[in-house]
N, C-alpha and C. Protein backbone atom coordinates (compact mmCIF):
# COMPACT_ATOMS: atom_id res chain seq x y z
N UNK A 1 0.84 -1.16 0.00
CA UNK A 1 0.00 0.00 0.00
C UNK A 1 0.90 1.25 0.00
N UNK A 2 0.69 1.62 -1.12
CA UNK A 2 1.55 3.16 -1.14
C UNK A 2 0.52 4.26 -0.29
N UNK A 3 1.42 5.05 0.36
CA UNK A 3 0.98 5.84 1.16
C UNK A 3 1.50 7.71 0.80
N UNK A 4 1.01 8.41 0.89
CA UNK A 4 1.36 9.97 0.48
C UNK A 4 1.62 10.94 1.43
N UNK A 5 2.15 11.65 1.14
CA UNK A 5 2.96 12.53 2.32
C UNK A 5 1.90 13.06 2.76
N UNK A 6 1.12 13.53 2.58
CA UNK A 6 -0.33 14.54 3.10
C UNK A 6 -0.95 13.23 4.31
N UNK A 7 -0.68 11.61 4.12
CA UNK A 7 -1.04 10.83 5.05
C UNK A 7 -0.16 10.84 6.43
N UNK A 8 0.52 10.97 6.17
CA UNK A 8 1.83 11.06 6.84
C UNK A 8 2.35 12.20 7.73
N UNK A 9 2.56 13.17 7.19
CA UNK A 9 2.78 14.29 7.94
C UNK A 9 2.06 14.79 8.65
N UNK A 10 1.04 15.74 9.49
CA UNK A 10 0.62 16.77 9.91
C UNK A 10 0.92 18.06 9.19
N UNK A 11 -0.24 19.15 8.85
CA UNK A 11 -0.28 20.27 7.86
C UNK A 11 1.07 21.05 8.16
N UNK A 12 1.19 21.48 9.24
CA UNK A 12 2.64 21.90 9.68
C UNK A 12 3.78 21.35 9.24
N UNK A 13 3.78 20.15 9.04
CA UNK A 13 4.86 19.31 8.78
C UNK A 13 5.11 19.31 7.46
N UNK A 14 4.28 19.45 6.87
CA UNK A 14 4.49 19.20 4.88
C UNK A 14 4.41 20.23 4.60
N UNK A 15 3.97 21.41 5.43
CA UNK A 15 4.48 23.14 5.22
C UNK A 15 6.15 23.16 5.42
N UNK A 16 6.92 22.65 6.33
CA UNK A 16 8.15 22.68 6.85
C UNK A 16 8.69 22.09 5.30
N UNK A 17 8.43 20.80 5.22
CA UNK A 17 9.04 20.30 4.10
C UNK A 17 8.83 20.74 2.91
N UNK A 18 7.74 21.51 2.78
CA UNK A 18 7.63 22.50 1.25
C UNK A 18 8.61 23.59 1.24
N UNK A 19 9.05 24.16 2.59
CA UNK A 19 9.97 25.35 2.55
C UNK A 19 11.33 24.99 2.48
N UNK A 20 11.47 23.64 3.14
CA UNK A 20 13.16 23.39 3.60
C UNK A 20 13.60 23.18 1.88
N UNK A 21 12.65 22.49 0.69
CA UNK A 21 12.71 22.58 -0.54
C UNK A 21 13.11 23.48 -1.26
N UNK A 22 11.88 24.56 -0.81
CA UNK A 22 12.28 25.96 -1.52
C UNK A 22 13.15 26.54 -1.04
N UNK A 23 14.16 26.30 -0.08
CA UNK A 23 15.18 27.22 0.32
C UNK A 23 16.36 26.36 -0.38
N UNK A 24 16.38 25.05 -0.96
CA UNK A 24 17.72 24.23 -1.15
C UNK A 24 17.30 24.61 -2.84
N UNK A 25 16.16 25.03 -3.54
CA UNK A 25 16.22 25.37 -4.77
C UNK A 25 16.32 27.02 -4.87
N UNK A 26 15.61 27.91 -4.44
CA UNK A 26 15.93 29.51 -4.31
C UNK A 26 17.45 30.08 -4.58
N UNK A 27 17.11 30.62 -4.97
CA UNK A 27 18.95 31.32 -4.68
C UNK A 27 19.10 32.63 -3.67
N UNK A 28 20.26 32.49 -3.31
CA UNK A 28 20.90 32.94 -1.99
C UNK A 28 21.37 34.38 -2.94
N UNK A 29 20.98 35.34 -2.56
CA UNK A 29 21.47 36.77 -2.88
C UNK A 29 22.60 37.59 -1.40
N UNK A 30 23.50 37.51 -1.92
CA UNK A 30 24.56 38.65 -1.05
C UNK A 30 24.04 39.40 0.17
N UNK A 31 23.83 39.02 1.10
CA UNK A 31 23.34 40.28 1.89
C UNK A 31 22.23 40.04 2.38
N UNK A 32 21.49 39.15 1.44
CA UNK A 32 19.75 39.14 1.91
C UNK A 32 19.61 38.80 3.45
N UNK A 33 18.50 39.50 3.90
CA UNK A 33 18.07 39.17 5.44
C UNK A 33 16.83 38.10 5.21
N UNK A 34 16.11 38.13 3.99
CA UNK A 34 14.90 37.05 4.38
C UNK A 34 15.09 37.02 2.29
N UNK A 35 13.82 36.06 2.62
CA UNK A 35 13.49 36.00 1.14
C UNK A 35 11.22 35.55 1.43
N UNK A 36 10.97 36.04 0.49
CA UNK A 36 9.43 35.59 0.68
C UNK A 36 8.63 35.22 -0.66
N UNK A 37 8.11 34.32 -0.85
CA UNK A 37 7.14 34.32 -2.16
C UNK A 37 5.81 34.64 -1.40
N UNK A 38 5.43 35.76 -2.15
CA UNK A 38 3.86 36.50 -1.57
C UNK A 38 2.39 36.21 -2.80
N UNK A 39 1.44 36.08 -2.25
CA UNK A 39 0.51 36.00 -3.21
C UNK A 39 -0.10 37.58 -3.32
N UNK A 40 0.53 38.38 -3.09
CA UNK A 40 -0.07 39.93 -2.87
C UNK A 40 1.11 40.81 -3.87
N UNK A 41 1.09 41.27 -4.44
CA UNK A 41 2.14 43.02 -5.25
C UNK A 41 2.85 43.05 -3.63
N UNK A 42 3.85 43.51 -3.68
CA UNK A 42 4.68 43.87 -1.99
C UNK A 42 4.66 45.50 -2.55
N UNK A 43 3.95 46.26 -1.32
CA UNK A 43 4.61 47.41 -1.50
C UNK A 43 5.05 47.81 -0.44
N UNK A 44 5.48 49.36 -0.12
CA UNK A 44 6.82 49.32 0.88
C UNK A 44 6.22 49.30 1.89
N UNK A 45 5.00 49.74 2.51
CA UNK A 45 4.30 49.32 3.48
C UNK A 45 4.32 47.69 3.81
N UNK A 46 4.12 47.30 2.77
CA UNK A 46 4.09 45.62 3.06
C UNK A 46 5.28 45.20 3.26
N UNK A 47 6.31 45.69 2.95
CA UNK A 47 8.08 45.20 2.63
C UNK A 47 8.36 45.23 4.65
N UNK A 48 8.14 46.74 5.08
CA UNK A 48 8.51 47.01 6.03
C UNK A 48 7.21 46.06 7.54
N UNK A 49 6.26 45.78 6.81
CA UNK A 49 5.51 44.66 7.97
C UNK A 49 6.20 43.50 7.97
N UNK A 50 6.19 42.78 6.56
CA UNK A 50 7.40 41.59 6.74
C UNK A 50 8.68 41.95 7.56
N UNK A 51 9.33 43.04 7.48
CA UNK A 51 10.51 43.34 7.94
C UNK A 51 10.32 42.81 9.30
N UNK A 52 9.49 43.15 10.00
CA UNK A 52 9.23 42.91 11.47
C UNK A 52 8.89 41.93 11.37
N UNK A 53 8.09 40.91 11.21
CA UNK A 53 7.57 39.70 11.38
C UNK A 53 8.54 38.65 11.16
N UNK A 54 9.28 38.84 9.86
CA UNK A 54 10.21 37.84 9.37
C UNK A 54 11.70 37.83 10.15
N UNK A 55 12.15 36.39 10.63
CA UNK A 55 13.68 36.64 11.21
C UNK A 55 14.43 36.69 9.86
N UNK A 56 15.77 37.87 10.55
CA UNK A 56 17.19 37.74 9.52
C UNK A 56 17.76 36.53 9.11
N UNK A 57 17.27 35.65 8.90
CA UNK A 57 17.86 34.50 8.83
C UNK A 57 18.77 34.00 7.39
N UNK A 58 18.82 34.29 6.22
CA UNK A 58 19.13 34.62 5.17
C UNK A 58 18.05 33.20 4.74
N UNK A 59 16.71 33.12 5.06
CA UNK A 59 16.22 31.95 4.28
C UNK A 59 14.80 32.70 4.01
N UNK A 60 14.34 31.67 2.43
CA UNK A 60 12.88 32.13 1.98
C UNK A 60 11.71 31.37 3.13
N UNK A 61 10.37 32.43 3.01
CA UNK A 61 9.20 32.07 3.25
C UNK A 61 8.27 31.70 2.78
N UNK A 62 7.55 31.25 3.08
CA UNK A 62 6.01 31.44 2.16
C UNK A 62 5.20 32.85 3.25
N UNK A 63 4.57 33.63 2.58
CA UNK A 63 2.99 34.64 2.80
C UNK A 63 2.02 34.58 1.98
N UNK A 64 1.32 33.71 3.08
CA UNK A 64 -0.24 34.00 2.46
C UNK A 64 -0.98 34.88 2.63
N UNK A 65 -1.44 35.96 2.27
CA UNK A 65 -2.36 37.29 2.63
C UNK A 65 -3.98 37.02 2.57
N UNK A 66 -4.73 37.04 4.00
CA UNK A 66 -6.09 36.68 3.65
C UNK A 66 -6.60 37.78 4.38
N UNK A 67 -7.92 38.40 4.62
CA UNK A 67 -8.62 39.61 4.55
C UNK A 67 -7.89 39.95 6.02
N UNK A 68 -8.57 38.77 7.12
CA UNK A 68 -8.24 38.61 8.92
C UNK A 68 -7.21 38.02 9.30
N UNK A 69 -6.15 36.96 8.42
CA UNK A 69 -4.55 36.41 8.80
C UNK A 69 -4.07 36.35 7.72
N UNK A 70 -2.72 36.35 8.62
CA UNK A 70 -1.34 36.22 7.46
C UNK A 70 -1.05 34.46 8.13
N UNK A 71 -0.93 33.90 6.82
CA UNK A 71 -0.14 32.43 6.92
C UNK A 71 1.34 32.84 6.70
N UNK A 72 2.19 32.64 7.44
CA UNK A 72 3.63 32.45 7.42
C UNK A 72 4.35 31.32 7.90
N UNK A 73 4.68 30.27 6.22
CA UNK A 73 5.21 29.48 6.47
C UNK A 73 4.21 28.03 7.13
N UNK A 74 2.92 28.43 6.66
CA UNK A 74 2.01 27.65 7.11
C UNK A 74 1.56 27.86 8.56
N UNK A 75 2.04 28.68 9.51
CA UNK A 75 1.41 29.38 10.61
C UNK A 75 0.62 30.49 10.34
N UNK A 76 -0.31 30.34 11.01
CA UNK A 76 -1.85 31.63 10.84
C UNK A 76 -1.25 32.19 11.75
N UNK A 77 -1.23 33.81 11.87
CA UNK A 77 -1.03 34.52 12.32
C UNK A 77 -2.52 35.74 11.76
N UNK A 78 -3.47 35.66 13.39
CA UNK A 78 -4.73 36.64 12.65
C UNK A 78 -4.29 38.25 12.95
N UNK A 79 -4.76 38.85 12.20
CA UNK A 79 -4.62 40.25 12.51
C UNK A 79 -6.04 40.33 13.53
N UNK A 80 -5.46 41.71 13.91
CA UNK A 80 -6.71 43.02 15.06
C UNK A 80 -6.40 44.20 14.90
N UNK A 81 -7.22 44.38 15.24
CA UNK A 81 -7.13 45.92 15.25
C UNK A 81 -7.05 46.63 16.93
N UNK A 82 -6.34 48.07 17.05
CA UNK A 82 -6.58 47.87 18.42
C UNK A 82 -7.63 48.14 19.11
N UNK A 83 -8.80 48.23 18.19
CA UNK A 83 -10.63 48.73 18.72
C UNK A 83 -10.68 47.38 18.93
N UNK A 84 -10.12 46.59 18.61
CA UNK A 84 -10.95 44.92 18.95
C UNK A 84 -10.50 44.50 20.17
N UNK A 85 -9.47 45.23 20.75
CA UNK A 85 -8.69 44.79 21.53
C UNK A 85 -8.98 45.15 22.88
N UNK A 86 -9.51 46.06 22.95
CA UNK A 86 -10.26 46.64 24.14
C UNK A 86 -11.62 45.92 24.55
């Protein structure tokens, strides 16, 4: 019985192994602090939110952009606002 990685892993887990992929195929630029494939245009507003969120690590991410969370790297991370927060 052949069996498939989606049986096997946990969603987290075959997120890890989709990235550890894309970082051994990506290329490594001089200097870089992160790398990200985004499903969104990046503009510098967006450049400088990743900036904070993402470690210096010199490795790529995945961002998923949805209305209420950001997926990074297959972690949901929801946004608020700070009226919600009160």
């Amino acid at each position: 019985m052949s069996r498939k990685l989606e049986d096997i892993l946990p969603p987290n887990k075959k997120q890890n192994e989709f990235v550890n992929r894309l970082n051994k195929i990506m290329p490594k630029v001089p200097d870089m602090k992160w790398g990200a494939l985004t499903n969104i245009y990046p503009t510098n507003a967006k450049i400088k939110e990743i900036n904070r969120l993402l470690p210096h690590d010199r490795k790529w991410h995945l961002l998923f952009e949805e209305k209420d969370q950001v997926n990074v790297d297959g972690v949901p991370i929801r946004r608020k606002t700070l009226d919600s927060m009160t």
